[in-house]
Protein backbone atom coordinates (compact mmCIF):
# COMPACT_ATOMS: atom_id res chain seq x y z
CA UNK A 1 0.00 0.00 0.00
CA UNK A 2 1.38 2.97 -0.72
CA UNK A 3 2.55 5.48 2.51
CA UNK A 4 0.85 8.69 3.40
CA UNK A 5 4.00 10.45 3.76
CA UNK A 6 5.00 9.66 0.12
CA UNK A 7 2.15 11.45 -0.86
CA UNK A 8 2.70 14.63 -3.41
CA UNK A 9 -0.63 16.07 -2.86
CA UNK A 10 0.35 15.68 0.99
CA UNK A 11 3.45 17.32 0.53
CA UNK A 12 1.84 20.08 -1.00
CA UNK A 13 -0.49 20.91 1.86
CA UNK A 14 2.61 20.34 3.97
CA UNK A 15 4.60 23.27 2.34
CA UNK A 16 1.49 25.00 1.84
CA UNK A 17 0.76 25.07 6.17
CA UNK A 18 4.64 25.96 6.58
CA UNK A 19 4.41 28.89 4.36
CA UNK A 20 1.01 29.98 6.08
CA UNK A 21 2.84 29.62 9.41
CA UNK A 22 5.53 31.47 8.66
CA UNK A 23 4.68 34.33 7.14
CA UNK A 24 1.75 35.06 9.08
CA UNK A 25 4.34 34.84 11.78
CA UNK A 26 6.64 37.33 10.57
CA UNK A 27 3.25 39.32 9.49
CA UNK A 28 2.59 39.87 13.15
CA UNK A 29 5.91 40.52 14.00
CA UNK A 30 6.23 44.28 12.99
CA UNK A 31 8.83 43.20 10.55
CA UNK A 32 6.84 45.22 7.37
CA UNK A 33 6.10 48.71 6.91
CA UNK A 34 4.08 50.82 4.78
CA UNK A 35 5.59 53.35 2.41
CA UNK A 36 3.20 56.23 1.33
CA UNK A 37 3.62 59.23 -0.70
CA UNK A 38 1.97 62.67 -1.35
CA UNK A 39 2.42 65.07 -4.18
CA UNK A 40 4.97 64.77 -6.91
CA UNK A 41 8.28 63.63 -5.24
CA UNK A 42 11.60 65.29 -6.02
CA UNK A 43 12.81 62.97 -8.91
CA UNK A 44 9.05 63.73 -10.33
CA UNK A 45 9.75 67.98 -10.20
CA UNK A 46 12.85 67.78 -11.77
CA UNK A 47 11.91 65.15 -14.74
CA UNK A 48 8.62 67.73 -14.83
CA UNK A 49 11.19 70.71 -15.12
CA UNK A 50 12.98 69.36 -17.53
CA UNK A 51 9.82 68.30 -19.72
CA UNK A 52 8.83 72.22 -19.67
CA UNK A 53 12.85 73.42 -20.25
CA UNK A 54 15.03 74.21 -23.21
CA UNK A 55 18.75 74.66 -24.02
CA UNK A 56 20.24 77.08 -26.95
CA UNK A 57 16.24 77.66 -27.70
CA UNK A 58 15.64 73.83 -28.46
CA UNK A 59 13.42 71.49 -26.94
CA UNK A 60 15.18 68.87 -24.41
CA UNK A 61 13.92 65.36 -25.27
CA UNK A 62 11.77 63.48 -22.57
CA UNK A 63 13.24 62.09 -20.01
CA UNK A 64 12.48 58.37 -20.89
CA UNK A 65 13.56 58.52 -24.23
CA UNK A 66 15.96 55.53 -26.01
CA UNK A 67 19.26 55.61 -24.46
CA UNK A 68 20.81 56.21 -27.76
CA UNK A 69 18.71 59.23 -28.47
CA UNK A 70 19.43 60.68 -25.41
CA UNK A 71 23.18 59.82 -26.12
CA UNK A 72 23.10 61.61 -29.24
CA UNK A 73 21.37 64.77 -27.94
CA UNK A 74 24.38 64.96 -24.98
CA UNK A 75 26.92 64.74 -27.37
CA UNK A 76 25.16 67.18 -29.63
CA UNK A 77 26.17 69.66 -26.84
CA UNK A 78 29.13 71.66 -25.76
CA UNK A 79 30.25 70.81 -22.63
CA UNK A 80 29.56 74.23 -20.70
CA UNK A 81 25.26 73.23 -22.33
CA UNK A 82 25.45 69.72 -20.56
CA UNK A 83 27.26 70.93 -17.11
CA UNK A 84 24.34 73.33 -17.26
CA UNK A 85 21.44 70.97 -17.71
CA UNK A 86 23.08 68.89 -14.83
CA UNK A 87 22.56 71.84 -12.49
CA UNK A 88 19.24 73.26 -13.54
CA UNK A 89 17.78 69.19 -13.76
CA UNK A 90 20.02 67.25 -11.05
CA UNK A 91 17.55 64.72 -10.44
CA UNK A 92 16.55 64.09 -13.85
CA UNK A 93 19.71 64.54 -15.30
CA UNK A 94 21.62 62.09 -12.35
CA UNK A 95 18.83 59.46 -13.38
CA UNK A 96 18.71 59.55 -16.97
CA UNK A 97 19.48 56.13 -18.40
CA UNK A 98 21.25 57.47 -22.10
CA UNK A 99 23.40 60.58 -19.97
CA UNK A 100 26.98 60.55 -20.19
CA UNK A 101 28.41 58.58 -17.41
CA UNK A 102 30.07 61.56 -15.89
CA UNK A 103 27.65 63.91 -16.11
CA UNK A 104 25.16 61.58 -14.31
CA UNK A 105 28.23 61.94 -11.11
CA UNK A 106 28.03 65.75 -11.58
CA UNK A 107 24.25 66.07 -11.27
CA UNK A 108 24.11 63.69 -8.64
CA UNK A 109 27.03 65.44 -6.86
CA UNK A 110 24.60 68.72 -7.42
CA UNK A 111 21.56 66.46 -6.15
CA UNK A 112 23.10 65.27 -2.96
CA UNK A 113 24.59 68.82 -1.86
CA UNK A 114 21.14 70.32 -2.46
CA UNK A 115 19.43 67.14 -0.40
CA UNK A 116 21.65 67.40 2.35
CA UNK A 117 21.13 71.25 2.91
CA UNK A 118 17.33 70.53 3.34
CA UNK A 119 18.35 67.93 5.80
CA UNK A 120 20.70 70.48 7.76
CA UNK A 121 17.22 72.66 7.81
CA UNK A 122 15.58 69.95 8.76
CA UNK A 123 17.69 69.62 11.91
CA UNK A 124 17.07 72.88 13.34
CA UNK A 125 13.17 72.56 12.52
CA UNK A 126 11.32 73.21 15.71
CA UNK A 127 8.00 71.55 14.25
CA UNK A 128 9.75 68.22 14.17
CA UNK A 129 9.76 66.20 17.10
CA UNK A 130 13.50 64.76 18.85
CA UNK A 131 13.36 61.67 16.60
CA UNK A 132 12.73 63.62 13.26
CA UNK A 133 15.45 65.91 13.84
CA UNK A 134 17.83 63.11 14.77
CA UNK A 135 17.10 61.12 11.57
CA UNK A 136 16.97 64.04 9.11
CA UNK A 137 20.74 64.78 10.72
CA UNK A 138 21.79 60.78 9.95
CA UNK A 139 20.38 61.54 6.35
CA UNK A 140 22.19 65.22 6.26
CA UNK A 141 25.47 63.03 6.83
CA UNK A 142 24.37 60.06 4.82
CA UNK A 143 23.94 62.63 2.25
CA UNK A 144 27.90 64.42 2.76
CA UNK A 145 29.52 61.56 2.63
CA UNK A 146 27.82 60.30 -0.39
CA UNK A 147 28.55 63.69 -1.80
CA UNK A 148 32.20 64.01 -1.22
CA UNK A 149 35.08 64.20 -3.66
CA UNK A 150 35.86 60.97 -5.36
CA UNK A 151 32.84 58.91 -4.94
CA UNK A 152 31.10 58.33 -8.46
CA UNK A 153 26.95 57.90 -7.97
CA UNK A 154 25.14 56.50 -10.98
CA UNK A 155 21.60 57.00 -9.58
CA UNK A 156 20.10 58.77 -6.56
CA UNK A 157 16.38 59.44 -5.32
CA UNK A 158 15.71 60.88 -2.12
CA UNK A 159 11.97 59.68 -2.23
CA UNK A 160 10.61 57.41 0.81
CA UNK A 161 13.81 55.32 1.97
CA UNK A 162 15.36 56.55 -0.89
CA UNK A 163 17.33 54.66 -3.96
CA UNK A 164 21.08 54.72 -5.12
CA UNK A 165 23.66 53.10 -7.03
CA UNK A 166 27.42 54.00 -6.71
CA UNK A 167 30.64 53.10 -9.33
CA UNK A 168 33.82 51.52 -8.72
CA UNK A 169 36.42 51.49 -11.63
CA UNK A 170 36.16 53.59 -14.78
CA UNK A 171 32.81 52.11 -16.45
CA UNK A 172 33.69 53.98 -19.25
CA UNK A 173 36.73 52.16 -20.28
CA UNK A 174 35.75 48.83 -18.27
CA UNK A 175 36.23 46.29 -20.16
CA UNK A 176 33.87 43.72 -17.85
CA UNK A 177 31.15 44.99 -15.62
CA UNK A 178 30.03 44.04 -12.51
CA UNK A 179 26.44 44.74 -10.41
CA UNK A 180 25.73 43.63 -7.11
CA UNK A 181 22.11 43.74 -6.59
CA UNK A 182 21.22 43.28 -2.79
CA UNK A 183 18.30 41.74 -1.08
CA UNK A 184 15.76 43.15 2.02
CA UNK A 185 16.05 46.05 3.38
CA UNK A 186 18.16 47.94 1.47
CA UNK A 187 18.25 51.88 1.25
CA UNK A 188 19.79 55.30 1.53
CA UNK A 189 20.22 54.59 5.47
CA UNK A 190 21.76 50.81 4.99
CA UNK A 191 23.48 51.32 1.70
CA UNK A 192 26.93 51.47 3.57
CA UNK A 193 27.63 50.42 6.83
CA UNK A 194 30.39 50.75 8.86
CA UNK A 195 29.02 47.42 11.40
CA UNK A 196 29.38 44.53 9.16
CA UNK A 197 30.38 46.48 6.16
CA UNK A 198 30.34 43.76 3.25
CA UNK A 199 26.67 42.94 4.16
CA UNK A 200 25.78 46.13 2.73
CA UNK A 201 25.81 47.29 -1.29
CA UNK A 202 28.96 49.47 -0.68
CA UNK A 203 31.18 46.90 1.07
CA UNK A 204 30.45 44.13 -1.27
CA UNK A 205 31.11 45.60 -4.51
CA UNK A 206 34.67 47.52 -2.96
CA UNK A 207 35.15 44.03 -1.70
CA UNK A 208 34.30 42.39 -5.25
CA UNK A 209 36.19 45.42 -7.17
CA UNK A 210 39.49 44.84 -4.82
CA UNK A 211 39.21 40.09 -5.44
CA UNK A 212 38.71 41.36 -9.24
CA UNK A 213 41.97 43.56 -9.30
CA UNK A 214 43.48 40.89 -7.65
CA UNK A 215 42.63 38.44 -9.86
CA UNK A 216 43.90 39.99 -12.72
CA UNK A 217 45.21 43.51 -12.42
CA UNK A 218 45.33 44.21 -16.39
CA UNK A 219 41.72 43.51 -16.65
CA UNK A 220 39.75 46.91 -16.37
CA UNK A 221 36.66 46.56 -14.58
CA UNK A 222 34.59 48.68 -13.45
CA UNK A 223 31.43 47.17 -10.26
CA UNK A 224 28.56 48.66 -9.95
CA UNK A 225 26.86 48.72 -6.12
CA UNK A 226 22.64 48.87 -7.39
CA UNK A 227 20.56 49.66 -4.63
CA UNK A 228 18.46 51.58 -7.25
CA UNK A 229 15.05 49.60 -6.09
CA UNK A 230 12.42 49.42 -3.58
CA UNK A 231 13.50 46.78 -1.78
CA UNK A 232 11.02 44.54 0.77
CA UNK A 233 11.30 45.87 4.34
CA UNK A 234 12.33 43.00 6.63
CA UNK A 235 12.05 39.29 5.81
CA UNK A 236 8.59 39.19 5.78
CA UNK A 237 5.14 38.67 3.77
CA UNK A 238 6.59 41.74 0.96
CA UNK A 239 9.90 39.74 0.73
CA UNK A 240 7.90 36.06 0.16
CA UNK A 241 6.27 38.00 -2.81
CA UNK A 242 8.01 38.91 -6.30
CA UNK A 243 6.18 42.64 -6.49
CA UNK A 244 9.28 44.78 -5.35
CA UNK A 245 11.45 42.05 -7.89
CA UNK A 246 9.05 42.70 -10.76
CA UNK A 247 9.68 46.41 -10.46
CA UNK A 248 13.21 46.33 -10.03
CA UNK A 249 13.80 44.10 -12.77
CA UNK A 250 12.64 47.10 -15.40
CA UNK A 251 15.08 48.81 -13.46
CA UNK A 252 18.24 46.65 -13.87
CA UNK A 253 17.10 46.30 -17.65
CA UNK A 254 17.17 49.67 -18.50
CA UNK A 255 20.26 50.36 -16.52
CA UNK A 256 22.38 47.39 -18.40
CA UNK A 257 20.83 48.68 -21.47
CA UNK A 258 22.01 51.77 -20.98
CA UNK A 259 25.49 51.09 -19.81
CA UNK A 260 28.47 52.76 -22.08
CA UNK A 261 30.15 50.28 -24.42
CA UNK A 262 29.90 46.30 -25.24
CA UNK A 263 31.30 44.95 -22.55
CA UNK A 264 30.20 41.71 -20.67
CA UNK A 265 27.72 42.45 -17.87
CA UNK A 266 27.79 40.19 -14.60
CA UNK A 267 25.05 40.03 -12.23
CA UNK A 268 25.95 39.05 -8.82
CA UNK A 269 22.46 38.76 -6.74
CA UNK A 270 22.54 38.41 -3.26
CA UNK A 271 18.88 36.71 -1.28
CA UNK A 272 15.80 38.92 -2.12
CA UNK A 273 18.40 40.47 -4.90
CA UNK A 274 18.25 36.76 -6.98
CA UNK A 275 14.52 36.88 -7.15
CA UNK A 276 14.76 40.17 -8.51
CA UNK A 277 17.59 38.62 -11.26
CA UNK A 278 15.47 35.91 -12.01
CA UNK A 279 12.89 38.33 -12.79
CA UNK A 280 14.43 40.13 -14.79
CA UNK A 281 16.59 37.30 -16.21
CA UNK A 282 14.66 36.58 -19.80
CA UNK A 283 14.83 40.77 -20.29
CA UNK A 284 18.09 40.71 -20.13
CA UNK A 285 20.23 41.67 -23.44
CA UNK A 286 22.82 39.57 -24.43
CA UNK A 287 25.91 40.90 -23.20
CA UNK A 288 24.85 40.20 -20.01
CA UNK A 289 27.34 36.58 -19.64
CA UNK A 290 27.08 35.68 -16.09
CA UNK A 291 24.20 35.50 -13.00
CA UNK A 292 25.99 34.67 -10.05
CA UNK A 293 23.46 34.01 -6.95
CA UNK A 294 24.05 33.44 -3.56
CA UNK A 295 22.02 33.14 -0.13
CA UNK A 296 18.91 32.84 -2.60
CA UNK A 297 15.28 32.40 -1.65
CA UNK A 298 14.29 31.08 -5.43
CA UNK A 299 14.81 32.74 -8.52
CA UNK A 300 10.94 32.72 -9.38
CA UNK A 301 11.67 29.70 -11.82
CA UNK A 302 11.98 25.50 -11.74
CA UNK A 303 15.27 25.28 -13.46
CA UNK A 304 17.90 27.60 -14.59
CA UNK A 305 17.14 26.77 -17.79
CA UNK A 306 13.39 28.28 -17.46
CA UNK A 307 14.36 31.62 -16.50
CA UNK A 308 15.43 31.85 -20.32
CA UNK A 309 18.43 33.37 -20.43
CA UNK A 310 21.40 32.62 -22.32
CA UNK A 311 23.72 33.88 -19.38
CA UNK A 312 25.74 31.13 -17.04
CA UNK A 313 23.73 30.54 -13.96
CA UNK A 314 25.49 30.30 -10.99
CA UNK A 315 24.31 29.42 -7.58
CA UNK A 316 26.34 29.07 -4.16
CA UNK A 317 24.82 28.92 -0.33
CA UNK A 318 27.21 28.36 2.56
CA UNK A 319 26.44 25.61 5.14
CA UNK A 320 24.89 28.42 7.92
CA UNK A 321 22.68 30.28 5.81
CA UNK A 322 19.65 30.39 7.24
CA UNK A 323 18.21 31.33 4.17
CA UNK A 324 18.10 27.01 3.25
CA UNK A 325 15.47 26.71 5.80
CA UNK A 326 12.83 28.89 3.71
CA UNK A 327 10.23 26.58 1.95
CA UNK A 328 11.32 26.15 -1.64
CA UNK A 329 7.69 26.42 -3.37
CA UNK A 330 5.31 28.63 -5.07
CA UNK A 331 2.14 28.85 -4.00
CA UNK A 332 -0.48 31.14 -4.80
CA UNK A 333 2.04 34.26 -5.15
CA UNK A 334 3.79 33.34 -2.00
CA UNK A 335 7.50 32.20 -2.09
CA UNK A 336 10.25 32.02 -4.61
CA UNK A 337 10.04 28.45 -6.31
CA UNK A 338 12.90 26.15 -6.78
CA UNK A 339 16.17 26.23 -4.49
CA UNK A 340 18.85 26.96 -6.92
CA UNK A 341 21.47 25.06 -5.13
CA UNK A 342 19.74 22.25 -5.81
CA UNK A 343 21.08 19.22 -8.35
CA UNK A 344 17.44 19.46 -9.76
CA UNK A 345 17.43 23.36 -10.49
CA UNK A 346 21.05 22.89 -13.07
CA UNK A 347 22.71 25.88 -12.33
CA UNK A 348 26.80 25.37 -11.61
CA UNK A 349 27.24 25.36 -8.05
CA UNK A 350 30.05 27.37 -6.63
CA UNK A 351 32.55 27.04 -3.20
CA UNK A 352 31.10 29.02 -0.57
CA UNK A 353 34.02 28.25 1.90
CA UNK A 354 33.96 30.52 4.68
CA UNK A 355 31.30 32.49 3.83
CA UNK A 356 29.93 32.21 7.20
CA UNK A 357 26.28 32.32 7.54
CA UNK A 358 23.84 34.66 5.17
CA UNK A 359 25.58 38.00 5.26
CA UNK A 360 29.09 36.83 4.38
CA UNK A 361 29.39 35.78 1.02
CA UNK A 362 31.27 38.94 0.14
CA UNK A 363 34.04 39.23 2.66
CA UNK A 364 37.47 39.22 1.64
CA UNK A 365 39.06 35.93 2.07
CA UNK A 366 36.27 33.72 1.26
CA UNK A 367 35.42 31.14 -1.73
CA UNK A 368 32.58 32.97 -2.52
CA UNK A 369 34.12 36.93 -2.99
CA UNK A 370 37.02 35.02 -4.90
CA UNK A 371 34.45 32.81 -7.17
CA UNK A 372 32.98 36.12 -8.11
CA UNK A 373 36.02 37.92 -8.81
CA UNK A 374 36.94 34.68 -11.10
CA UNK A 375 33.48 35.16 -13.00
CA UNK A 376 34.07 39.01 -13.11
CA UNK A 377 37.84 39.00 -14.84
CA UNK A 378 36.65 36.26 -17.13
CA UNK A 379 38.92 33.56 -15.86
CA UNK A 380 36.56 31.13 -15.45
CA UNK A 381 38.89 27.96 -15.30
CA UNK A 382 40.21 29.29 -11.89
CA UNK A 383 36.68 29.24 -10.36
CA UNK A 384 36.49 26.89 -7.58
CA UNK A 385 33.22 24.91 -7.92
CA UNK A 386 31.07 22.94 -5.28
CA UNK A 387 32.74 19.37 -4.22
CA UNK A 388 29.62 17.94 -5.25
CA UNK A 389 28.59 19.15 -8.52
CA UNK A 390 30.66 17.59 -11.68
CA UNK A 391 28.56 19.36 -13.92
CA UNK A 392 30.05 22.61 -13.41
CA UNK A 393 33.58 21.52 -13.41
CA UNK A 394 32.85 20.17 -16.37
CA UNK A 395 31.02 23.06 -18.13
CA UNK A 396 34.54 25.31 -17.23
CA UNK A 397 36.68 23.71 -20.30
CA UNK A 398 33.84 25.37 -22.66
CA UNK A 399 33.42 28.93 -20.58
CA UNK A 400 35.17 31.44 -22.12
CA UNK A 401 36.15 35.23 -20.90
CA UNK A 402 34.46 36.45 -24.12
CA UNK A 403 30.80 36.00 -22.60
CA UNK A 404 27.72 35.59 -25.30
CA UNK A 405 27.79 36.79 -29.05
């Protein structure tokens, strides 16, 4: 006779009940917040300014036009025309997808100072209560040293918890690309960190940028730290859902898209950050090579295969993540699908040695920074894989530092 327990409609209802139980749990628990927002926001004012401005008596093109159209108007410019459209339109200009590369640093640079003034305002404003002040003076600092000479920001919004996304390297003349894209609770605030600094966006792509100059100092690269999403708040019923993926991944696709030159492109996604990839995985032009996942919840797909991308899928998750206790289903909207570590799943599974729990897959010294910095430089054969998977040991001979046609 055949046994209950063997049952797949039984162990259905049996992931079913454990995702119930947990996220109602963590529903209850505080662990989500609400984000709301009245009037037009700054990002909105300036990309409205814009629409309504002009420069040498000509129309400006909208502000979500083809990156190569809004390439060719820039360069159609003298330089003294551009440097004044960056200050006039910070915003819009410092979030333009199709901007020069630099120019997008100078209007954010412009963005920031004028931000962090209204913070310093803020500060001093008697109508705020003791709290208010004291967080508008950690986002007046926030705001300085984001600001200061020699830091290059790609993207910035000040809106709600606020979005960003900082460069390390010359991306102009990189010739491989890196993006981290980070998971839960991600924003202005936690972008950097100085407690446990490579489980935040800025520590793990310096760390990634330093294991890729190491690998091979010749190779120019250039890493990209993208916190420029809403990510979930907290690990709870908004993180078991793909909404905040779904929007980021027309995010990440318009940002590769619009990223200078031909250059590979690889993704390294870290937890709520690999939904997001998987997402956005089938949008994603060619020259991306390389997904790189680690500490993931699912990748909203069964197989690597089905999240139809021509890229190399990669997968890692150290021995104390906690992250491997998360039901691996989808049900009804709720959870992330297949574990990508798993033999089933088909990506190539990558050393996490020493990675040490959820948060430490970037840290220098570890399998997993150095498996990155492998993918990133192109030199796949030194990648160290998983004891247990053949497959990709196997799949190195034919990996090549070119990436896709």
């Amino acid at each position: 006779m055949t046994s209950f327990d063997t049952s797949p409609q039984l162990n259905v209802w049996r992931a079913l009940l454990a995702l119930s139980v947990v996220f109602v749990m963590l529903a209850t628990t505080g662990w989500t917040a609400v984000r709301s927002h009245r009037g037009a926001t700054p990002l909105q004012a300036s990309r409205t300014a814009w629409e309504h401005g002009s420069v040498a008596g000509h129309e400006l093109p909208a502000t979500d036009a083809p990156p190569a159209l809004l390439s060719h108007f820039f360069a159609s410019l003298t330089a003294a025309q551009r440097s004044e459209l960056a200050h006039r339109y910070p915003l819009a200009v410092g979030n333009m997808n199709g901007a020069p590369v630099r120019l997008r640093y100078q209007a954010n640079r412009v963005a920031l100072d004028q931000q962090r003034e209204i913070e310093r305002r803020r500060t001093h404003d008697s109508g705020l209560s003791p709290l208010g002040r004291h967080d508008a003076g950690r986002l007046m600092h926030r705001y300085e040293s984001l600001a200061s000479k020699g830091r290059d920001i790609l993207a910035f919004d000040p809106d709600g918890s606020g979005r960003i996304a900082e460069v390390f390297g010359d991306l102009d003349a990189a010739r491989r690309i890196s993006i981290v894209v980070p998971g839960v609770d991600t924003d202005l605030l936690t972008f950097q960190r100085t407690s446990r600094p490579y489980s935040a966006p800025v520590g793990m792509a310096t760390s990634l940028y330093a294991a890729e100059r190491a690998a091979s100092p010749t190779t120019r690269t250039a890493v990209i730290a993208w916190a420029d999403y809403t990510s979930p708040d907290g690990v709870g019923v908004e993180a078991a859902t793909g909404a905040r993926a779904t929007q980021g991944a027309i995010r990440l696709n318009a940002l590769v898209r619009a990223l200078p030159g031909r250059s590979p492109v690889q993704l390294y996604c870290h937890s709520y950050g690999s939904v997001l990839c998987g997402v956005a995985a089938r949008e994603l032009p060619s020259r991306v090579s390389d997904i790189a996942v680690a500490g993931s919840p699912g990748m909203r797909a069964r197989t690597a295969a089905a999240l139809g991308t021509g890229a190399r899928v990669w997968a890692m998750r150290d021995p104390g993540d906690w992250i491997q206790d998360v039901p691996y289903v989808e049900l009804g909207g709720l959870g992330h699908g297949a574990d990508p570590v798993s033999r089933a799943f088909g990506a190539r599974l990558l050393s996490a040695r020493n990675a040490n729990g959820h948060a430490g897959y970037f840290a220098p010294g570890t399998d997993s920074v150095r498996n990155f910095a492998s993918i990133g430089v192109g030199a796949y054969r030194a990648v160290d894989c998983a004891a247990q998977d053949s497959a990709c040991a196997a799949g190195l001979s034919t990996a090549t530092s070119a990436g896709r046609a």
